[in-house]
N, C-alpha and C. Protein backbone atom coordinates (compact mmCIF):
# COMPACT_ATOMS: atom_id res chain seq x y z
N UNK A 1 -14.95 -26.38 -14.87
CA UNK A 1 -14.47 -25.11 -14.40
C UNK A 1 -14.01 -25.28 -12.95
N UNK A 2 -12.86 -24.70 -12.73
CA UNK A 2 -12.35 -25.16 -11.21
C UNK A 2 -12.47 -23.51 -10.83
N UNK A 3 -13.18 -23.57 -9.09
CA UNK A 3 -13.17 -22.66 -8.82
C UNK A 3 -12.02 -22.41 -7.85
N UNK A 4 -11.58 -20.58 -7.28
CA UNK A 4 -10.38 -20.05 -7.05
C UNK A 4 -11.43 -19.23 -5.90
N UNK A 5 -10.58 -19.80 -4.88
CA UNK A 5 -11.27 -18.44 -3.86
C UNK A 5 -10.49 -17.27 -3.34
N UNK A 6 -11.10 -15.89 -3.46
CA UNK A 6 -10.84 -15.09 -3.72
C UNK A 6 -10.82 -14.92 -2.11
N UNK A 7 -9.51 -14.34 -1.87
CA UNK A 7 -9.11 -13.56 -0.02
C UNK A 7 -8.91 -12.18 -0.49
N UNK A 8 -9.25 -11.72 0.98
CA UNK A 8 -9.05 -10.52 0.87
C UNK A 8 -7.37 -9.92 1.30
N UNK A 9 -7.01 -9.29 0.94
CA UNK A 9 -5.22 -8.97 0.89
C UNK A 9 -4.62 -9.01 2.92
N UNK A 10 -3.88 -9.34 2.86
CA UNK A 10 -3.09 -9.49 4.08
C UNK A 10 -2.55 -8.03 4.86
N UNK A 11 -3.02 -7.86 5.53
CA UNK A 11 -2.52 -6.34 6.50
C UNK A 11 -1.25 -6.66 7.01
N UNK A 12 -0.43 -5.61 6.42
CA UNK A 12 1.25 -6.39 7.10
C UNK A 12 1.08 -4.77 8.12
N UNK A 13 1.64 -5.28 8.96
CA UNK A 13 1.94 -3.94 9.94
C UNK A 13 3.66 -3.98 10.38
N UNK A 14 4.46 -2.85 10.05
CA UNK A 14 5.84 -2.93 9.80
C UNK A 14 6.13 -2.83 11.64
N UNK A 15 6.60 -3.63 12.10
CA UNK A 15 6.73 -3.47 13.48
C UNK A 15 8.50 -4.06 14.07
N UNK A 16 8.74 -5.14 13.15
CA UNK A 16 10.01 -5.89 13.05
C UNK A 16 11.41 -5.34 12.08
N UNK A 17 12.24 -4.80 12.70
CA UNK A 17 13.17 -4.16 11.85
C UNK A 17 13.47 -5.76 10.78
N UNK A 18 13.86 -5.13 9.75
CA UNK A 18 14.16 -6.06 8.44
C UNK A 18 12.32 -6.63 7.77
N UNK A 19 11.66 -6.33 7.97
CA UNK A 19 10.14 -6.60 7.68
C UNK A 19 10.59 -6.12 6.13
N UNK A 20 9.94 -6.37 4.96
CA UNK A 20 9.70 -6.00 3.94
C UNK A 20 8.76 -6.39 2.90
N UNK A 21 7.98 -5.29 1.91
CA UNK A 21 7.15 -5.65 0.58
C UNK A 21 8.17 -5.77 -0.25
N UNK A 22 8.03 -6.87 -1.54
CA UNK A 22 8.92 -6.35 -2.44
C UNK A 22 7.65 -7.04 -3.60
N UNK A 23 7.20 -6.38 -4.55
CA UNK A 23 6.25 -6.69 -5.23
C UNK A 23 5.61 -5.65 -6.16
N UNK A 24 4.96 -6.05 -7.03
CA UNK A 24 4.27 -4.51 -7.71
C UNK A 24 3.31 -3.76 -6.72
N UNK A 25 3.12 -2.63 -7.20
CA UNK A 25 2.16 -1.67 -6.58
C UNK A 25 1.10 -1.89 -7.05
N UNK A 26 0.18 -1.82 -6.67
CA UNK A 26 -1.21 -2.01 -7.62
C UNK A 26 -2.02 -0.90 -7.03
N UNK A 27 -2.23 -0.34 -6.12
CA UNK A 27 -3.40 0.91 -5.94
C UNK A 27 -2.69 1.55 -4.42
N UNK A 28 -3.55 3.00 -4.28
CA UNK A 28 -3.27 3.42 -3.29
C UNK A 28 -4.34 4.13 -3.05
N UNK A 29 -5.08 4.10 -2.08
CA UNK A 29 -6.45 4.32 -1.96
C UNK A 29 -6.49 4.67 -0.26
N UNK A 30 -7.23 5.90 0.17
CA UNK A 30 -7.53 6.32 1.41
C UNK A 30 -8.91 5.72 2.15
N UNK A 31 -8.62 5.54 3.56
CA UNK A 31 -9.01 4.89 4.31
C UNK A 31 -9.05 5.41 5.82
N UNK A 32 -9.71 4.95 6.59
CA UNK A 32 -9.77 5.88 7.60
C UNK A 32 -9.50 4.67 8.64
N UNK A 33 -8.39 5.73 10.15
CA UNK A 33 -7.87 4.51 11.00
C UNK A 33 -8.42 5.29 12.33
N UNK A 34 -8.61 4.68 13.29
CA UNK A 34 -9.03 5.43 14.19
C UNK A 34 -9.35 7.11 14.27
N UNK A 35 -10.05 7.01 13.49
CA UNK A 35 -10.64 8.37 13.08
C UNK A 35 -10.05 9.43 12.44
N UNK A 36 -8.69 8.91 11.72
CA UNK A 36 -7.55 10.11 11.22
C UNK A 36 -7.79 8.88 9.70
N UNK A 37 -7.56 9.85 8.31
CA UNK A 37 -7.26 9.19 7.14
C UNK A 37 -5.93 9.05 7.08
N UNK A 38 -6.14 7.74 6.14
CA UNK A 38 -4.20 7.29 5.80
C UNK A 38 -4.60 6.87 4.27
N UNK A 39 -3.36 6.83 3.99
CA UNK A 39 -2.87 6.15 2.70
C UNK A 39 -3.22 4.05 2.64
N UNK A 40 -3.23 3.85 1.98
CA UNK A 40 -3.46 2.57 2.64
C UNK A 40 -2.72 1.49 0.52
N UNK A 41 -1.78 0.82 0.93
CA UNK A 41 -1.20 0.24 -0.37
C UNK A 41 -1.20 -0.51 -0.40
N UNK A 42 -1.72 -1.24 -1.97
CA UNK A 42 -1.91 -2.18 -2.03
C UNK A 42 -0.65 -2.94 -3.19
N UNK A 43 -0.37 -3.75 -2.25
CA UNK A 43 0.99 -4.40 -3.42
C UNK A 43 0.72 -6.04 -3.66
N UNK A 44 0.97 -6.32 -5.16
CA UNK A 44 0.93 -8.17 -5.04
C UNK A 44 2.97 -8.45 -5.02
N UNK A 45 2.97 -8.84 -3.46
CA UNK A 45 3.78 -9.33 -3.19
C UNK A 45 4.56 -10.71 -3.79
N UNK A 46 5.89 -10.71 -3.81
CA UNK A 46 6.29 -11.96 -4.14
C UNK A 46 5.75 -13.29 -3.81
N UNK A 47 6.05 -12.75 -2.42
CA UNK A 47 6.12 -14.09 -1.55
C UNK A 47 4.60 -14.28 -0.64
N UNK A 48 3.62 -13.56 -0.45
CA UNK A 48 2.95 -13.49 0.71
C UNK A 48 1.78 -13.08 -0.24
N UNK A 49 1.31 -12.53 -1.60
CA UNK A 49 0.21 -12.71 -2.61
C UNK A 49 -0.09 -11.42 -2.32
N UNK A 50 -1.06 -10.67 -2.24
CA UNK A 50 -1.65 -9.53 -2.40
C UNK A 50 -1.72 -8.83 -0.37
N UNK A 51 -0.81 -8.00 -0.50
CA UNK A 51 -0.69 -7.30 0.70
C UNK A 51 -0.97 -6.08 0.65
N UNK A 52 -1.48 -5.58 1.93
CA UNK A 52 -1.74 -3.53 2.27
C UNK A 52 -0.92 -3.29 3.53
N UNK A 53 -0.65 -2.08 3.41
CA UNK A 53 -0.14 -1.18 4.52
C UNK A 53 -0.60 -0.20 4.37
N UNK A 54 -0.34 0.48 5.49
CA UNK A 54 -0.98 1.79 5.82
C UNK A 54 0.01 2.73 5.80
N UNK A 55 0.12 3.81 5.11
CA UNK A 55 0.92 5.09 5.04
C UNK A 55 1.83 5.68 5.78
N UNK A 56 2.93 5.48 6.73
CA UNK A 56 3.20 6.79 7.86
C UNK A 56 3.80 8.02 6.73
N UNK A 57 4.02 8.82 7.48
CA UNK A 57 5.18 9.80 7.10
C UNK A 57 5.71 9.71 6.33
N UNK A 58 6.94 9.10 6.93
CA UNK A 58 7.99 8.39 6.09
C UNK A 58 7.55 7.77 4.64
N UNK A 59 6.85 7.25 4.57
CA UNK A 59 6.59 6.69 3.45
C UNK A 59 5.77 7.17 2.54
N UNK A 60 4.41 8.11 3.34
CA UNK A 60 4.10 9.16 2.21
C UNK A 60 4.95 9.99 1.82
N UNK A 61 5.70 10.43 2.61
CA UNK A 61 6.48 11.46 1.58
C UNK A 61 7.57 10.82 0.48
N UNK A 62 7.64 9.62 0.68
CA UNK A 62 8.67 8.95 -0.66
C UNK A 62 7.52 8.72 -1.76
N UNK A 63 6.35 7.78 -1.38
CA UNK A 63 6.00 7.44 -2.75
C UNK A 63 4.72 8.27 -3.18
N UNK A 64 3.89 9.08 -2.20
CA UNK A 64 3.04 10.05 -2.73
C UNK A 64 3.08 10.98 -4.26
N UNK A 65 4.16 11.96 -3.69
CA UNK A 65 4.91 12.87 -4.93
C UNK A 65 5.02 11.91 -6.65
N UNK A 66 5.32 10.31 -6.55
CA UNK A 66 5.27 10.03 -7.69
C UNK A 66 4.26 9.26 -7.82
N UNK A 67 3.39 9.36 -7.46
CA UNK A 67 2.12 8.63 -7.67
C UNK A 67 1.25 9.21 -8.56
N UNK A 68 0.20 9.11 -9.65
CA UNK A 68 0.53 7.48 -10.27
C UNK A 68 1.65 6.87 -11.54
N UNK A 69 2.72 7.44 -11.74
CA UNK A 69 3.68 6.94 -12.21
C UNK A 69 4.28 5.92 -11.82
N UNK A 70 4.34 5.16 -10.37
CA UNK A 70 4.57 3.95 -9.68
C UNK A 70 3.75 3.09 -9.76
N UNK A 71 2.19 3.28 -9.87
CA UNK A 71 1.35 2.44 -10.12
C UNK A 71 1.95 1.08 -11.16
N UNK A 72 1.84 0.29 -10.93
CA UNK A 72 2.52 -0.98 -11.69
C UNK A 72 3.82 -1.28 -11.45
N UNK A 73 4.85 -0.26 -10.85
CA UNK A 73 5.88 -0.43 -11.14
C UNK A 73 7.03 -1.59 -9.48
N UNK A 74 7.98 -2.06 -9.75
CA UNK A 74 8.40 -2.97 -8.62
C UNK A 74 8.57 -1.74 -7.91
N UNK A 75 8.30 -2.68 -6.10
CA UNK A 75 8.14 -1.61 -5.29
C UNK A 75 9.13 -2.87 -4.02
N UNK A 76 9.90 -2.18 -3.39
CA UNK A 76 10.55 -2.35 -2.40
C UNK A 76 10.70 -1.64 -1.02
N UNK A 77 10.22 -2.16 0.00
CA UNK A 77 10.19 -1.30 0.98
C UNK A 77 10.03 -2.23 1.95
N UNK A 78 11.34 -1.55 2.83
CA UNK A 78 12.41 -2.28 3.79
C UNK A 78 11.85 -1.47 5.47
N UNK A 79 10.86 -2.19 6.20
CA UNK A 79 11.10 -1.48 7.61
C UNK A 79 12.68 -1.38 8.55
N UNK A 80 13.16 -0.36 8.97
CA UNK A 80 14.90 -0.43 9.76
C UNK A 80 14.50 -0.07 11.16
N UNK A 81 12.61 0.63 11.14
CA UNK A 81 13.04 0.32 12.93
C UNK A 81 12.49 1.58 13.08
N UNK A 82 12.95 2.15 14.15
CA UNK A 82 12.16 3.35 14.83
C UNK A 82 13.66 4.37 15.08
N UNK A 83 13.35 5.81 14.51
CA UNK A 83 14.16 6.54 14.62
C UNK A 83 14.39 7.34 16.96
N UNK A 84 15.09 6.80 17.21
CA UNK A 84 14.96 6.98 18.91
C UNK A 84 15.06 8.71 18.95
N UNK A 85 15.04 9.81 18.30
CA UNK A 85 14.84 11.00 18.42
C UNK A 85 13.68 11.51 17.97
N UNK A 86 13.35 11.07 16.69
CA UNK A 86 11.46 11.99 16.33
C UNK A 86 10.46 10.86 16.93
N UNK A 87 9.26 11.72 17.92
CA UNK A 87 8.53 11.37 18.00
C UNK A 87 8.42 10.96 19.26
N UNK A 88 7.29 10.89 19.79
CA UNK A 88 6.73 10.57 21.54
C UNK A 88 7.27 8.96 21.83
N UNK A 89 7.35 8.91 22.90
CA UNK A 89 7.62 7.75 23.50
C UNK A 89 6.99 6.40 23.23
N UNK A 90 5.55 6.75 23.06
CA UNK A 90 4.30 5.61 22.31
C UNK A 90 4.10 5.83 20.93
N UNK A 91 4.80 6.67 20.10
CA UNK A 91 4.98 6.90 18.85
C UNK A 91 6.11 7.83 18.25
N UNK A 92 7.05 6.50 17.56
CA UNK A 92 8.32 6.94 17.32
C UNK A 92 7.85 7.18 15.69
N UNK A 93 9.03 7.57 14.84
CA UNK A 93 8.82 7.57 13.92
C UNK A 93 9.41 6.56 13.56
N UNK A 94 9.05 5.67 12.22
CA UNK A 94 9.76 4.50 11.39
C UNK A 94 10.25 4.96 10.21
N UNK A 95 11.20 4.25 10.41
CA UNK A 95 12.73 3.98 9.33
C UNK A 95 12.58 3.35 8.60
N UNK A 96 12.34 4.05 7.23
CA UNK A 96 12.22 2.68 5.78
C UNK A 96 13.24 2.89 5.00
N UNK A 97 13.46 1.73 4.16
CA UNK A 97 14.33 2.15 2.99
C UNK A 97 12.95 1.87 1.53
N UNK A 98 13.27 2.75 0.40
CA UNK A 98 11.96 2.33 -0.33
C UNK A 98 12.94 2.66 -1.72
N UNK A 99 12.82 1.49 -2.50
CA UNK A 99 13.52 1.16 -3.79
C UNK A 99 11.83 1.64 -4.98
N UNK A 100 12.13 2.05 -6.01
CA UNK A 100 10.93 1.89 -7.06
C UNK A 100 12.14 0.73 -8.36
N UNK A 101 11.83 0.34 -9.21
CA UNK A 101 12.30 -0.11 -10.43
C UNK A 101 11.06 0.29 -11.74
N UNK A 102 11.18 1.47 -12.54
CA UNK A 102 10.46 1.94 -13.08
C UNK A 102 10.74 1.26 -14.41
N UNK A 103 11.80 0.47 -14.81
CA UNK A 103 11.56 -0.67 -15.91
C UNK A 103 10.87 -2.05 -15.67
N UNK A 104 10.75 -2.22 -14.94
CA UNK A 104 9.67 -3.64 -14.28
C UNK A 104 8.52 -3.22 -13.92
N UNK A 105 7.31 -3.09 -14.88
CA UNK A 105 6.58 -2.58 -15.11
C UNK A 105 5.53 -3.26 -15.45
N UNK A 106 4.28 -3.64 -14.68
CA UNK A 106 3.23 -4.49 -15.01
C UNK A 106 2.55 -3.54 -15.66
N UNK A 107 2.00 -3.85 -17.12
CA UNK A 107 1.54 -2.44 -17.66
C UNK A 107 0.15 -2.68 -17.73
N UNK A 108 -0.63 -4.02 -17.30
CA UNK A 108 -1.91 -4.21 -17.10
C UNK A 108 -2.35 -3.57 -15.87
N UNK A 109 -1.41 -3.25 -14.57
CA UNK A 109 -1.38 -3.10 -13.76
C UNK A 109 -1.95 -1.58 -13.73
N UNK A 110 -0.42 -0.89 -14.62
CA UNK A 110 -0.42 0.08 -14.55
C UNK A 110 -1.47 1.03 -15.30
N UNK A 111 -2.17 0.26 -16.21
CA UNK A 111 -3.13 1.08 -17.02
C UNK A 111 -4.28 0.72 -16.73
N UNK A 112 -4.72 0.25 -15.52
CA UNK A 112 -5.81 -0.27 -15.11
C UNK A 112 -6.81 1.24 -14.45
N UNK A 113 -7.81 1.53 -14.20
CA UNK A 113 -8.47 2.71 -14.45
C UNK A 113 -9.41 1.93 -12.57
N UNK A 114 -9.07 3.03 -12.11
CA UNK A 114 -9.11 2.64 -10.47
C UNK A 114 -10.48 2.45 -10.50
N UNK A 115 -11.30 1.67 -9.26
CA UNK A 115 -12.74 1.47 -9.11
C UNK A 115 -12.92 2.46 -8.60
N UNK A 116 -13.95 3.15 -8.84
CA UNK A 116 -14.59 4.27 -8.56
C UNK A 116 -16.59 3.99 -8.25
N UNK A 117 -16.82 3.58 -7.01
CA UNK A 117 -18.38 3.24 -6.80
C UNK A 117 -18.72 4.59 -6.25
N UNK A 118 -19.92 5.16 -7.23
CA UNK A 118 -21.00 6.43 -6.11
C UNK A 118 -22.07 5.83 -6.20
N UNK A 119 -22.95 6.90 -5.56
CA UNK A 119 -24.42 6.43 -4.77
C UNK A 119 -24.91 5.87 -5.92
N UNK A 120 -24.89 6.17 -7.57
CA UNK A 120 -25.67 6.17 -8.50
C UNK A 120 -25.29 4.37 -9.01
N UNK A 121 -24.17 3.91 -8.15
CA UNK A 121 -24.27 2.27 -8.57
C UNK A 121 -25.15 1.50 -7.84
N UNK A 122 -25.62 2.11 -6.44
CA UNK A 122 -25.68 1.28 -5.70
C UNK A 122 -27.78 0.74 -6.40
N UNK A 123 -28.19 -0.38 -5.60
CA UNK A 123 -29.37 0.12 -6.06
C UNK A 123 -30.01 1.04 -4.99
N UNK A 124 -31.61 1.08 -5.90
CA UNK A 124 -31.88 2.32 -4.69
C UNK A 124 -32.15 2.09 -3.18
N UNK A 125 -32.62 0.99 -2.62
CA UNK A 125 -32.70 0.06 -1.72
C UNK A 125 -31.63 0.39 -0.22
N UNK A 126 -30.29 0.80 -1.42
CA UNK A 126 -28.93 0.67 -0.44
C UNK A 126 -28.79 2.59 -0.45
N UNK A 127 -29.59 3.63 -1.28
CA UNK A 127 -29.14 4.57 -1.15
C UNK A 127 -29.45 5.35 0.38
């Protein structure tokens, strides 16, 4: 038996205009960032294996609304940069472009039934 070590997914942070995921979606699961919740996605990338990002704006409002119908499906999403009118000086807003392909469809992916841990898994030790 050969063993496979298991990493934990790569934090891409979109900061470089032309930056991009292009890969399936696999979950989208909330998370908390300096004390405000975000979206936080998890995609297995082409090129770079299992990557997350974190939610802005911009991007919740594209892929939220069809969620979970995207779950599995190819996901493309292009950072273009910072819009120079919305947003404070130390926080602009970012410019994506975001493709779905709803026939390229990992359907193991997509019919996979999200982890869900409450107190009642843990043992009692950890409650």
């Amino acid at each position: 038996m050969a063993w496979t070590e298991l990493k934990e997914p790569t934090m891409l942070k979109f900061e470089k205009p032309g930056q991009e995921v292009l890969g399936y979606l696999v979950n989208v699961s909330k998370t908390t960032v300096r004390g405000k919740v975000a979206n936080e996605y998890l995609v297995r990338d082409d090129k770079e294996g299992m990557v997350t990002f974190l939610g802005t704006y911009a991007l919740d409002k594209r892929l939220m609304p069809h969620w979970p119908k995207i779950k599995g499906c190819r996901l493309w999403v292009k950072y273009n940069g910072e819009d120079k009118v919305i947003g404070t000086d130390s926080n602009k807003m970012k410019l994506f472009t975001v493709n779905v392909d709803y026939d390229m469809r990992d359907k193991a992916v997509a019919e996979a039934d999200p982890l869900t841990i409450t107190d009642d898994d843990l043992p009692e030790f950890m409650r």
